[in-house]
C-alpha atoms as a PDB file:
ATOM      1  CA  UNK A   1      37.827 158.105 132.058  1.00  0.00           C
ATOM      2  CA  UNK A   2      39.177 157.668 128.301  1.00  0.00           C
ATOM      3  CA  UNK A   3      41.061 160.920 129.053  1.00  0.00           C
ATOM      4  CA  UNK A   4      42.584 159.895 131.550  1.00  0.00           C
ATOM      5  CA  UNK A   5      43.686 156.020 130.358  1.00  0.00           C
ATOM      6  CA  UNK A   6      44.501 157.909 127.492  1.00  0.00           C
ATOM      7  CA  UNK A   7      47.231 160.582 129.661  1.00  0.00           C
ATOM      8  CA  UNK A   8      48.341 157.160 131.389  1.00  0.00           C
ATOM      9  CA  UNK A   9      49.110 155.937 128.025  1.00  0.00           C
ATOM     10  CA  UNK A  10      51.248 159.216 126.676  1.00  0.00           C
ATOM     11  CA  UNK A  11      52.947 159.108 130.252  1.00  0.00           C
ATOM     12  CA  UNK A  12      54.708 155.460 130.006  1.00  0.00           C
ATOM     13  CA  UNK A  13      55.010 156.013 126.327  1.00  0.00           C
ATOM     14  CA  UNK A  14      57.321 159.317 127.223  1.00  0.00           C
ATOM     15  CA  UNK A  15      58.766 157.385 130.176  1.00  0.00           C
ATOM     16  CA  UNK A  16      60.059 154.075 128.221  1.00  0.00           C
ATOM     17  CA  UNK A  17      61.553 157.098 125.771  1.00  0.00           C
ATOM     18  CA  UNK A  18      63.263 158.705 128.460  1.00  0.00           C
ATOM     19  CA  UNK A  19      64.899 156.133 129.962  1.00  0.00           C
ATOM     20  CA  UNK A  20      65.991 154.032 126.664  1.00  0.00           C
ATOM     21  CA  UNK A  21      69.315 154.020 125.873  1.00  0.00           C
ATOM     22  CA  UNK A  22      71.489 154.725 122.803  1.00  0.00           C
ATOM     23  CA  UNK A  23      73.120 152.498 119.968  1.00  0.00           C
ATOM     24  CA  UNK A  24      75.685 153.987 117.916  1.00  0.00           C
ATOM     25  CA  UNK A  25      77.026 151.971 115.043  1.00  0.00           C
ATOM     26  CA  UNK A  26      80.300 152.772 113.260  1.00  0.00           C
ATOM     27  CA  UNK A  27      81.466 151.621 110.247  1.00  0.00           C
ATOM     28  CA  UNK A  28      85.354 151.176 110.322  1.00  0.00           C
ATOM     29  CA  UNK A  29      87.709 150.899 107.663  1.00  0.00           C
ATOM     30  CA  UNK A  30      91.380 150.156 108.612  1.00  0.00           C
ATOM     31  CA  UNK A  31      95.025 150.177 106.224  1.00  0.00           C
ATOM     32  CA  UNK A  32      95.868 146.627 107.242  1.00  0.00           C
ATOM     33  CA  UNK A  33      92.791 145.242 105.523  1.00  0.00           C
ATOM     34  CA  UNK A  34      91.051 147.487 102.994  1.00  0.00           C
ATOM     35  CA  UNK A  35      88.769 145.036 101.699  1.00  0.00           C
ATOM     36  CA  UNK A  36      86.690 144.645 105.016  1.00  0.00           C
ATOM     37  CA  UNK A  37      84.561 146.843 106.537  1.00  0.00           C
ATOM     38  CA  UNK A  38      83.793 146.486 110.218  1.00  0.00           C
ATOM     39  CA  UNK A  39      81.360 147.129 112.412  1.00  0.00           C
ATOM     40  CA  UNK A  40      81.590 148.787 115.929  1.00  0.00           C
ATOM     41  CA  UNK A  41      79.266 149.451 118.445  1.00  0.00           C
ATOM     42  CA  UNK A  42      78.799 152.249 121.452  1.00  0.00           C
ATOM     43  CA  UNK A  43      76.075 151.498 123.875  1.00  0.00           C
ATOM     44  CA  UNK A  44      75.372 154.726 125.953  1.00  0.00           C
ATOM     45  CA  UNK A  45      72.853 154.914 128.844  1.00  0.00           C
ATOM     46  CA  UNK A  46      72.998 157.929 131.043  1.00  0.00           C
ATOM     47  CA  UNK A  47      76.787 158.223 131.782  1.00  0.00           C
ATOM     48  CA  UNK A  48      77.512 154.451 131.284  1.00  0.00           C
ATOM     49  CA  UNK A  49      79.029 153.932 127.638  1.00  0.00           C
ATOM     50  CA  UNK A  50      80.411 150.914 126.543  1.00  0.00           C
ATOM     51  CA  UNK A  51      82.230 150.037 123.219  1.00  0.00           C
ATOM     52  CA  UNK A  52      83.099 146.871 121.338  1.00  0.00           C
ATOM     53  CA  UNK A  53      85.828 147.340 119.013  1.00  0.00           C
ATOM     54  CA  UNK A  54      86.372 145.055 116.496  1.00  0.00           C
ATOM     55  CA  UNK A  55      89.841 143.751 114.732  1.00  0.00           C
ATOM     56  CA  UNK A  56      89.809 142.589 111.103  1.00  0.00           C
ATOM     57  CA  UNK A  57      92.714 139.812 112.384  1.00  0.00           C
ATOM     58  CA  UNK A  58      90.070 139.224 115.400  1.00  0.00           C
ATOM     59  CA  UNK A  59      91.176 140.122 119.090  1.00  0.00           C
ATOM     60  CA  UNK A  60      87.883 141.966 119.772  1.00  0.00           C
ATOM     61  CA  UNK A  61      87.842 143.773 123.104  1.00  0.00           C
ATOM     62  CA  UNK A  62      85.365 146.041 124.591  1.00  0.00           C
ATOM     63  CA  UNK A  63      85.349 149.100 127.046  1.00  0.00           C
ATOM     64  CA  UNK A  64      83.004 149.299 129.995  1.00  0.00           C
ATOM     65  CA  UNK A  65      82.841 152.792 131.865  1.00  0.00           C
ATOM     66  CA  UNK A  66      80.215 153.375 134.454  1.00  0.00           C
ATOM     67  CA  UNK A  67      80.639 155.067 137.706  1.00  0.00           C
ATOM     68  CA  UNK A  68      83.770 156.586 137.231  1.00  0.00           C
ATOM     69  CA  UNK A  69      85.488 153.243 136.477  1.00  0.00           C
ATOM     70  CA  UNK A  70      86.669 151.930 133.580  1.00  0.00           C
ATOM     71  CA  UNK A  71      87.376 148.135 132.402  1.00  0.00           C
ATOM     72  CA  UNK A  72      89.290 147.378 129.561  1.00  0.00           C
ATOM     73  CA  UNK A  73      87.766 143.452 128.488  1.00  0.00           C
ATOM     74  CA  UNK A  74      90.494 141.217 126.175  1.00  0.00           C
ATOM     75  CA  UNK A  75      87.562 138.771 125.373  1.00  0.00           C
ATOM     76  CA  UNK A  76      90.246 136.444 123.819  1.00  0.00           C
ATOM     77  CA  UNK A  77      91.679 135.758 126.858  1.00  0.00           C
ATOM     78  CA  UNK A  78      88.650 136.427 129.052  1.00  0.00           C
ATOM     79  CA  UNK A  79      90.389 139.202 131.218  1.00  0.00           C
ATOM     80  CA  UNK A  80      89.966 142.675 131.971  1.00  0.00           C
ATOM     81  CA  UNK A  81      91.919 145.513 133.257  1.00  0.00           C
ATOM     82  CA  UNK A  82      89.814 147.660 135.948  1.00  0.00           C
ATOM     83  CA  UNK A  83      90.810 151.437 135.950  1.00  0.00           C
ATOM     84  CA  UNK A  84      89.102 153.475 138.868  1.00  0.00           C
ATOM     85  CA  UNK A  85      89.737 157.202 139.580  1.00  0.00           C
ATOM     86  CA  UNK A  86      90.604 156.090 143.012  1.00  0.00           C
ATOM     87  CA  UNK A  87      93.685 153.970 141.720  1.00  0.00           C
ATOM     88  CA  UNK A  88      94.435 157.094 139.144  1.00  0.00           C
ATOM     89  CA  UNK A  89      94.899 159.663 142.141  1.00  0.00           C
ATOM     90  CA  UNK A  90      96.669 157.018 144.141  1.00  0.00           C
ATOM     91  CA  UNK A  91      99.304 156.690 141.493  1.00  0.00           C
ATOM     92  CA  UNK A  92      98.954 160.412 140.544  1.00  0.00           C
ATOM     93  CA  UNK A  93      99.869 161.056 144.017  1.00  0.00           C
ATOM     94  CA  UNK A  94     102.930 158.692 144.109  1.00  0.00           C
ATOM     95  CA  UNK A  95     104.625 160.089 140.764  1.00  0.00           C
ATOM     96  CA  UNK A  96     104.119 163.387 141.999  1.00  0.00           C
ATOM     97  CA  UNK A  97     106.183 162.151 145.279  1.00  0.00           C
ATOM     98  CA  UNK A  98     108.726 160.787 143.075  1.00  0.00           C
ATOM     99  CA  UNK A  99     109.330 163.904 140.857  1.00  0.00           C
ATOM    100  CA  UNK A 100     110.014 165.972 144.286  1.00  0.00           C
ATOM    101  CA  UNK A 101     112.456 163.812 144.930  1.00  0.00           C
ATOM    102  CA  UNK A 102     114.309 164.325 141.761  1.00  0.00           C
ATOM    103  CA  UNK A 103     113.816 167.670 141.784  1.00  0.00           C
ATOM    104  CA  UNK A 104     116.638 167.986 144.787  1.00  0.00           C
ATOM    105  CA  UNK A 105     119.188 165.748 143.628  1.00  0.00           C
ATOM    106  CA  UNK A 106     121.937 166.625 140.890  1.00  0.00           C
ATOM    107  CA  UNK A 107     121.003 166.546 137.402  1.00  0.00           C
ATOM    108  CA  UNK A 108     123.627 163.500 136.225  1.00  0.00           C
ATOM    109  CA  UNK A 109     121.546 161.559 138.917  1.00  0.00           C
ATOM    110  CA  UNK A 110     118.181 162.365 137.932  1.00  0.00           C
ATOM    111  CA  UNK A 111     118.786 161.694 134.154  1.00  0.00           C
ATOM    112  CA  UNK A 112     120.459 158.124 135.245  1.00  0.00           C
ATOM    113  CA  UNK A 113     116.976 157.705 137.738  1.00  0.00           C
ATOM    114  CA  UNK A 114     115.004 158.893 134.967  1.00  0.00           C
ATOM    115  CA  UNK A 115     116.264 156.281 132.083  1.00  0.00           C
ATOM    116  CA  UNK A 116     116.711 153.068 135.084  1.00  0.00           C
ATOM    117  CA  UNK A 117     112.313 154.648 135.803  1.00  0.00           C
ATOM    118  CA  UNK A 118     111.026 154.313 132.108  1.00  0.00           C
ATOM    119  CA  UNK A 119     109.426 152.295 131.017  1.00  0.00           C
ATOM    120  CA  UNK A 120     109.553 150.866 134.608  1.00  0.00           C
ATOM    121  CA  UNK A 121     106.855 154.068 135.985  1.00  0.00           C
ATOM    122  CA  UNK A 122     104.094 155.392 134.353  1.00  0.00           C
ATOM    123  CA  UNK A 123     104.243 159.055 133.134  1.00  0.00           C
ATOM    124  CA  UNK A 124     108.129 159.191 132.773  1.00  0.00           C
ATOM    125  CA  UNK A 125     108.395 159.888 129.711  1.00  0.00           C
ATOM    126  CA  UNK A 126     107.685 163.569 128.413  1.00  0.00           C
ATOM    127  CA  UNK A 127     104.032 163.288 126.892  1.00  0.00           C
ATOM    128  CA  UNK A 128     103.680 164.729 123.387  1.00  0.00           C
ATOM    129  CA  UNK A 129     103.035 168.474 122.709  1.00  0.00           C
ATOM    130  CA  UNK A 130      99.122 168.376 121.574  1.00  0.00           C
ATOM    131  CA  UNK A 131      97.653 170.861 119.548  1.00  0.00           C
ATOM    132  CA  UNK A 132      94.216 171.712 117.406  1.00  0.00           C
ATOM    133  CA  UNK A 133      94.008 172.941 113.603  1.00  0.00           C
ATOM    134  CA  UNK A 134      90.400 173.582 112.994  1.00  0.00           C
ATOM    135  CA  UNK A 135      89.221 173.988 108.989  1.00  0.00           C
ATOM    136  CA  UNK A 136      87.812 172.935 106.604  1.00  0.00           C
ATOM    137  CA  UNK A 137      83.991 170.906 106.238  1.00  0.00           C
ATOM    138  CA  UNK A 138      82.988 167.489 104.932  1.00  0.00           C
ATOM    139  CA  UNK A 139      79.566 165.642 104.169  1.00  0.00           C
ATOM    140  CA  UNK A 140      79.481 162.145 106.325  1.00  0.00           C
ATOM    141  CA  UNK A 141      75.960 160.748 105.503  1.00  0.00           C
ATOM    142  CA  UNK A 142      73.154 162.897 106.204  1.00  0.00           C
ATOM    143  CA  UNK A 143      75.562 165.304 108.109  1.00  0.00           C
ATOM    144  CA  UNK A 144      77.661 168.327 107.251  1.00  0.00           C
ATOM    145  CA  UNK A 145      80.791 168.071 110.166  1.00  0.00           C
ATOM    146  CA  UNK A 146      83.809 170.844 110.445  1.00  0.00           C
ATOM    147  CA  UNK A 147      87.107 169.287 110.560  1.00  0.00           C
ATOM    148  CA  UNK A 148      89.396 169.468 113.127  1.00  0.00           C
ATOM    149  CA  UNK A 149      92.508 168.034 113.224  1.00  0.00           C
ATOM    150  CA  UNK A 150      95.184 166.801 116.183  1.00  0.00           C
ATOM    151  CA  UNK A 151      99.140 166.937 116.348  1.00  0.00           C
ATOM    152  CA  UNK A 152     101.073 165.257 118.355  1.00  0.00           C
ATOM    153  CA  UNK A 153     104.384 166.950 118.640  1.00  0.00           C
ATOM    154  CA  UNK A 154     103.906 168.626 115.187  1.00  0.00           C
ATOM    155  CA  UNK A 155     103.112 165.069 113.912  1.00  0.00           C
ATOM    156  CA  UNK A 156      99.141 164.899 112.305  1.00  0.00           C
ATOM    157  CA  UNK A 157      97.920 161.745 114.201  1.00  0.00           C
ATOM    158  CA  UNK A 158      94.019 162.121 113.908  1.00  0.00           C
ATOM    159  CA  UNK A 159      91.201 163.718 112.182  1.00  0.00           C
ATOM    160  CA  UNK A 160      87.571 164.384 113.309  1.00  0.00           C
ATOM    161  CA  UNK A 161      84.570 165.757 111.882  1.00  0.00           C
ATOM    162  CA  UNK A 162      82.338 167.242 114.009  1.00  0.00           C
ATOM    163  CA  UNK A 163      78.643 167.745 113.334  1.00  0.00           C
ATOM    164  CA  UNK A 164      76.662 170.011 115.185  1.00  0.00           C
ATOM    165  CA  UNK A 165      74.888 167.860 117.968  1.00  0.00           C
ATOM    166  CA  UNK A 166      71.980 170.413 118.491  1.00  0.00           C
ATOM    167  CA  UNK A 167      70.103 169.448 115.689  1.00  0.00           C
ATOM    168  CA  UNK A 168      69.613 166.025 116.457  1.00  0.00           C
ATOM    169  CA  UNK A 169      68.470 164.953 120.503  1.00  0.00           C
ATOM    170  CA  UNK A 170      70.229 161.957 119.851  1.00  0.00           C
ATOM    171  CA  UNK A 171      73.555 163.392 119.089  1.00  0.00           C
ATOM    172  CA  UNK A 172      73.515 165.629 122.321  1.00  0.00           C
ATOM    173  CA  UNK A 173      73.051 163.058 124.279  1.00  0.00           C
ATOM    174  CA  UNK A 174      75.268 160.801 122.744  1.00  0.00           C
ATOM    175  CA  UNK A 175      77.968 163.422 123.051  1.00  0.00           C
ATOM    176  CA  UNK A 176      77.214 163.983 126.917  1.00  0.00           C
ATOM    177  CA  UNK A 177      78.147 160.021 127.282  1.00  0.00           C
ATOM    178  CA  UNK A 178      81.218 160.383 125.353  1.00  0.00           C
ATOM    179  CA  UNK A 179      82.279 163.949 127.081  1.00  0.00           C
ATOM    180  CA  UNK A 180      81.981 161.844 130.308  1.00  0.00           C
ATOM    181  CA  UNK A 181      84.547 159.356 129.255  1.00  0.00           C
ATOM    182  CA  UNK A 182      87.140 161.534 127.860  1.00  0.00           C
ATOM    183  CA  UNK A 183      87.366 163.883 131.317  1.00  0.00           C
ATOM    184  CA  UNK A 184      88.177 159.818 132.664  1.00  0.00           C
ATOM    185  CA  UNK A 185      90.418 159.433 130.098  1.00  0.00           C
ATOM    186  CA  UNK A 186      92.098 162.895 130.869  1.00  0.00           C
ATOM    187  CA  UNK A 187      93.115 161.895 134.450  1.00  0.00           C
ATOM    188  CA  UNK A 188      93.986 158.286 133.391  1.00  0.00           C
ATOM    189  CA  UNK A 189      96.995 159.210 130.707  1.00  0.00           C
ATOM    190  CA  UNK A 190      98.809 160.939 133.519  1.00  0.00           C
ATOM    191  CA  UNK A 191      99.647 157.256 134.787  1.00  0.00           C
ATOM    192  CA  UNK A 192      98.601 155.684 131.925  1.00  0.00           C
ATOM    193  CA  UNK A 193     100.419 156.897 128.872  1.00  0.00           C
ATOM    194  CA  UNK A 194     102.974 153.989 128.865  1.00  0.00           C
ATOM    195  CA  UNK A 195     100.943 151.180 129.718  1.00  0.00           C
ATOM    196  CA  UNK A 196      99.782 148.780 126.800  1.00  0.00           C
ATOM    197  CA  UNK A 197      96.030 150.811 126.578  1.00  0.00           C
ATOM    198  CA  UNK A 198      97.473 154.092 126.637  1.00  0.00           C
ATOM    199  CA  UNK A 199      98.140 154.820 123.469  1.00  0.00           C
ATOM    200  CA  UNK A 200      94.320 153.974 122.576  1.00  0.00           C
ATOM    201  CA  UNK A 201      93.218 156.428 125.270  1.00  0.00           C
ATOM    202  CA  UNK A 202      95.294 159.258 123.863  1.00  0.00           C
ATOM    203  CA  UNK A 203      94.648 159.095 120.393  1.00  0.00           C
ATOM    204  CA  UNK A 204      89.983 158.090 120.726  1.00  0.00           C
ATOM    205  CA  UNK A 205      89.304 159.625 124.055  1.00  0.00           C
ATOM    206  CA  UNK A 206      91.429 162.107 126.141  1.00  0.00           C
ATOM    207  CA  UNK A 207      90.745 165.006 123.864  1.00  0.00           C
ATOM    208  CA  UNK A 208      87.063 164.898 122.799  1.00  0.00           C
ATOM    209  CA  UNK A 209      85.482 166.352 125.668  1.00  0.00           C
ATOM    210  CA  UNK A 210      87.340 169.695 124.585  1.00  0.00           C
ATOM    211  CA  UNK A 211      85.802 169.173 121.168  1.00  0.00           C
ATOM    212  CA  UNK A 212      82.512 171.620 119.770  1.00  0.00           C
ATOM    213  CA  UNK A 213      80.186 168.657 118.339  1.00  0.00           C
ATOM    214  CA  UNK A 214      80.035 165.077 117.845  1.00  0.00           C
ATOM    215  CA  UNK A 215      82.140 163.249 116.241  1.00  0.00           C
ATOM    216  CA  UNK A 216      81.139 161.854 113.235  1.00  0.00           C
ATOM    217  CA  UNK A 217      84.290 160.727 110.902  1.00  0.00           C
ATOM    218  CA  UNK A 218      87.289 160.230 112.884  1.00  0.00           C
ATOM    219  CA  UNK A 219      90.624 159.291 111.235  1.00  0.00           C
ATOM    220  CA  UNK A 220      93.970 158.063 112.253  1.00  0.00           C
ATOM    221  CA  UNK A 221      97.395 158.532 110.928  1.00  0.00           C
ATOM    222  CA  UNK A 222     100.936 157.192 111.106  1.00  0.00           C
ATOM    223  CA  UNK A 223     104.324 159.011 111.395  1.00  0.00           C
ATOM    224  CA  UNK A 224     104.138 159.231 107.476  1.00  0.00           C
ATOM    225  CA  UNK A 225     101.123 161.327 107.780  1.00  0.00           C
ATOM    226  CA  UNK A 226      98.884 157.991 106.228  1.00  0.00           C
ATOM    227  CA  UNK A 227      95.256 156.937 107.139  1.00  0.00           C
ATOM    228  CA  UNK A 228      95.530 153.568 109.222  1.00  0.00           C
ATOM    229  CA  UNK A 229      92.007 153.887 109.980  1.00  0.00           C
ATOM    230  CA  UNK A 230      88.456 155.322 109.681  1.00  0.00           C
ATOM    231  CA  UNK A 231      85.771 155.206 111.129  1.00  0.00           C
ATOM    232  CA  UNK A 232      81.925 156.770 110.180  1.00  0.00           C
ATOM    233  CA  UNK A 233      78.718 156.823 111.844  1.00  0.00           C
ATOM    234  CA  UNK A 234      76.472 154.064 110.684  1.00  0.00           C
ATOM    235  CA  UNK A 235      73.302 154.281 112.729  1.00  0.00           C
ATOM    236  CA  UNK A 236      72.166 156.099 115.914  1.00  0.00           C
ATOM    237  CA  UNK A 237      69.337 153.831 117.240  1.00  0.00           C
ATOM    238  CA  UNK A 238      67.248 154.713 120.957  1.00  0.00           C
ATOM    239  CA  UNK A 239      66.178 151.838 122.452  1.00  0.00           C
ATOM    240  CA  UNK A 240      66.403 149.747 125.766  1.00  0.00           C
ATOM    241  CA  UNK A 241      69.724 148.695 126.563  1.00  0.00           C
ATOM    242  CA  UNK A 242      69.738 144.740 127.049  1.00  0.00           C
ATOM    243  CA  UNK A 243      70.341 144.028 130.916  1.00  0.00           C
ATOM    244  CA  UNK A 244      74.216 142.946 131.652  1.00  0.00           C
ATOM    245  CA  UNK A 245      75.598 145.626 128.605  1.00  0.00           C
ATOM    246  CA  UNK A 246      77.338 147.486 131.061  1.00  0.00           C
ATOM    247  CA  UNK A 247      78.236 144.346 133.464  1.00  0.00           C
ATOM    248  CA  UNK A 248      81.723 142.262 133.434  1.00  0.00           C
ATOM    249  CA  UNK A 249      80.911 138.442 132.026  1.00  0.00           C
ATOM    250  CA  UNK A 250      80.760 135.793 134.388  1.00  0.00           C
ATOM    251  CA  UNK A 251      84.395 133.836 134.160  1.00  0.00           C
ATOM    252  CA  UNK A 252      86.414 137.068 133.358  1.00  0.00           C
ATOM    253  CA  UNK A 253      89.595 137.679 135.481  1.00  0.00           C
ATOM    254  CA  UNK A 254      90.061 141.413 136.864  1.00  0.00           C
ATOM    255  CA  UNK A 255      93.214 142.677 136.990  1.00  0.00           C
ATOM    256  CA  UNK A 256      93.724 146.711 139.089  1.00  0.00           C
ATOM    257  CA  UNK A 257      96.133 149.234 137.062  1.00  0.00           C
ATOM    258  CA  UNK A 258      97.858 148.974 140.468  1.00  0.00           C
ATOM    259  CA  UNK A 259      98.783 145.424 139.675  1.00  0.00           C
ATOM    260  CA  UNK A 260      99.583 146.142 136.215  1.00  0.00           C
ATOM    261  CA  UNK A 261     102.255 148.623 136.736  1.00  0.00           C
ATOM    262  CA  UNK A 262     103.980 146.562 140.166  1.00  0.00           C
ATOM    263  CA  UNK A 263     104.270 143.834 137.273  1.00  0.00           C
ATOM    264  CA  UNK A 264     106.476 145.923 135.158  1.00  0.00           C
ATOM    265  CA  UNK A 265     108.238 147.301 137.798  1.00  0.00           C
END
């Protein structure tokens, strides 16, 4: 009988483990105000992630993703853009349309279409050339990280350091929950690049899913090749997520990409 209250016991203990989630503080540094340091946290719970970003001038916003959808929350003005990969291949589909189009007309009326579009359409601009430089290694708390850094059209705009994620459960899973946002955030700069979030999507997200570790130390540059901000992992904490994390506040207004981009048409 004591054997088996005792197995009960082990069982829920393992079980409450297993299904806890994961708190990731960051410490964050940024150029505009050096004497501050800021804290960020990343809530991660199976595929669900969410991250509250903080602003030393305030503005502090969050990201929700969870079932392939992601909301953007301005929690200053109490509304939130709603991303969903149903909208993405909607609009995928309709640029793709468009480009046909301007494939079989004459080349002074495409570039007069193109400059009269931008701005106007998502994606009509010609994205950045992105490449890797991996090298080099750097001690961030208790973990050695290799450094890779990311151009954007030959100009350095981040550096991450990556630290092996096998050698901590924690940081695997961790990195699964982040992997599963930056495939999102992959899809979404196709239609996305020019829209006010974009450029936030680009530079923390789209790329890390292609990336051999966890980040970390990430840091991010100017066009004069300076550090604007850092940021460094504080804390990795498992425990139970509080209920409504991954849930939009009551009073919010939701606003569809759709809706976003017929308003600067």
């Amino acid at each position: 009988m004591k054997r088996l209250i005792f197995a009960c016991a082990v069982c829920c203990m393992l079980g409450s483990s297993a299904w806890a989630g994961l708190v990731i503080e960051t410490e964050v540094k940024v150029a505009d105000a050096p004497e501050k340091s800021l804290t960020e946290a990343f809530y991660a719970e199976g595929e669900m992630t969410r991250t509250d970003m903080v602003s030393p001038g305030g503005g502090n916003s969050s990201v929700i993703f969870r079932d392939q959808i992601m909301f953007f929350l301005d929690h200053d003005k109490k509304v939130v853009q709603k991303i969903d990969k149903q909208g993405i291949d909607k609009l995928s589909r309709q640029m793709d349309e468009v480009m046909q189009q301007m494939a079989n007309i004459p080349p002074e009326q495409r570039k007069m279409m193109e400059k009269m579009m931008q701005g106007r359409m998502p994606g009509m601009q010609k994205p950045p050339v992105r490449r890797f430089e991996k090298g080099g290694t750097a001690q961030v708390g208790p973990y050695k990280c290799n450094l890779v850094t990311m151009y954007s059209d030959e100009q350095k705009s981040q550096e991450v350091c990556l630290a092996d994620a096998s050698v901590e459960a924690d940081l695997a899973e961790a990195m699964e929950a982040v992997h599963a946002l930056a495939r999102f955030a992959e899809s979404l700069m196709k239609v996305a690049r020019d829209m006010p979030f974009g450029k936030m999507f680009e530079t923390a997200y789209q790329d890390m899913h292609q990336m051999e570790g966890f980040p970390v130390r990430t840091r991010m540059f100017n066009d004069k090749g300076e550090i604007v901000r850092e940021s460094a992992l504080k804390a990795i904490t498992r425990r139970d997520i509080e209920p409504g994390t991954f849930e939009i506040p009551k009073g919010y207004k939701v606003k569809s990409l759709e809706q976003e981009i017929q308003k600067g048409r």
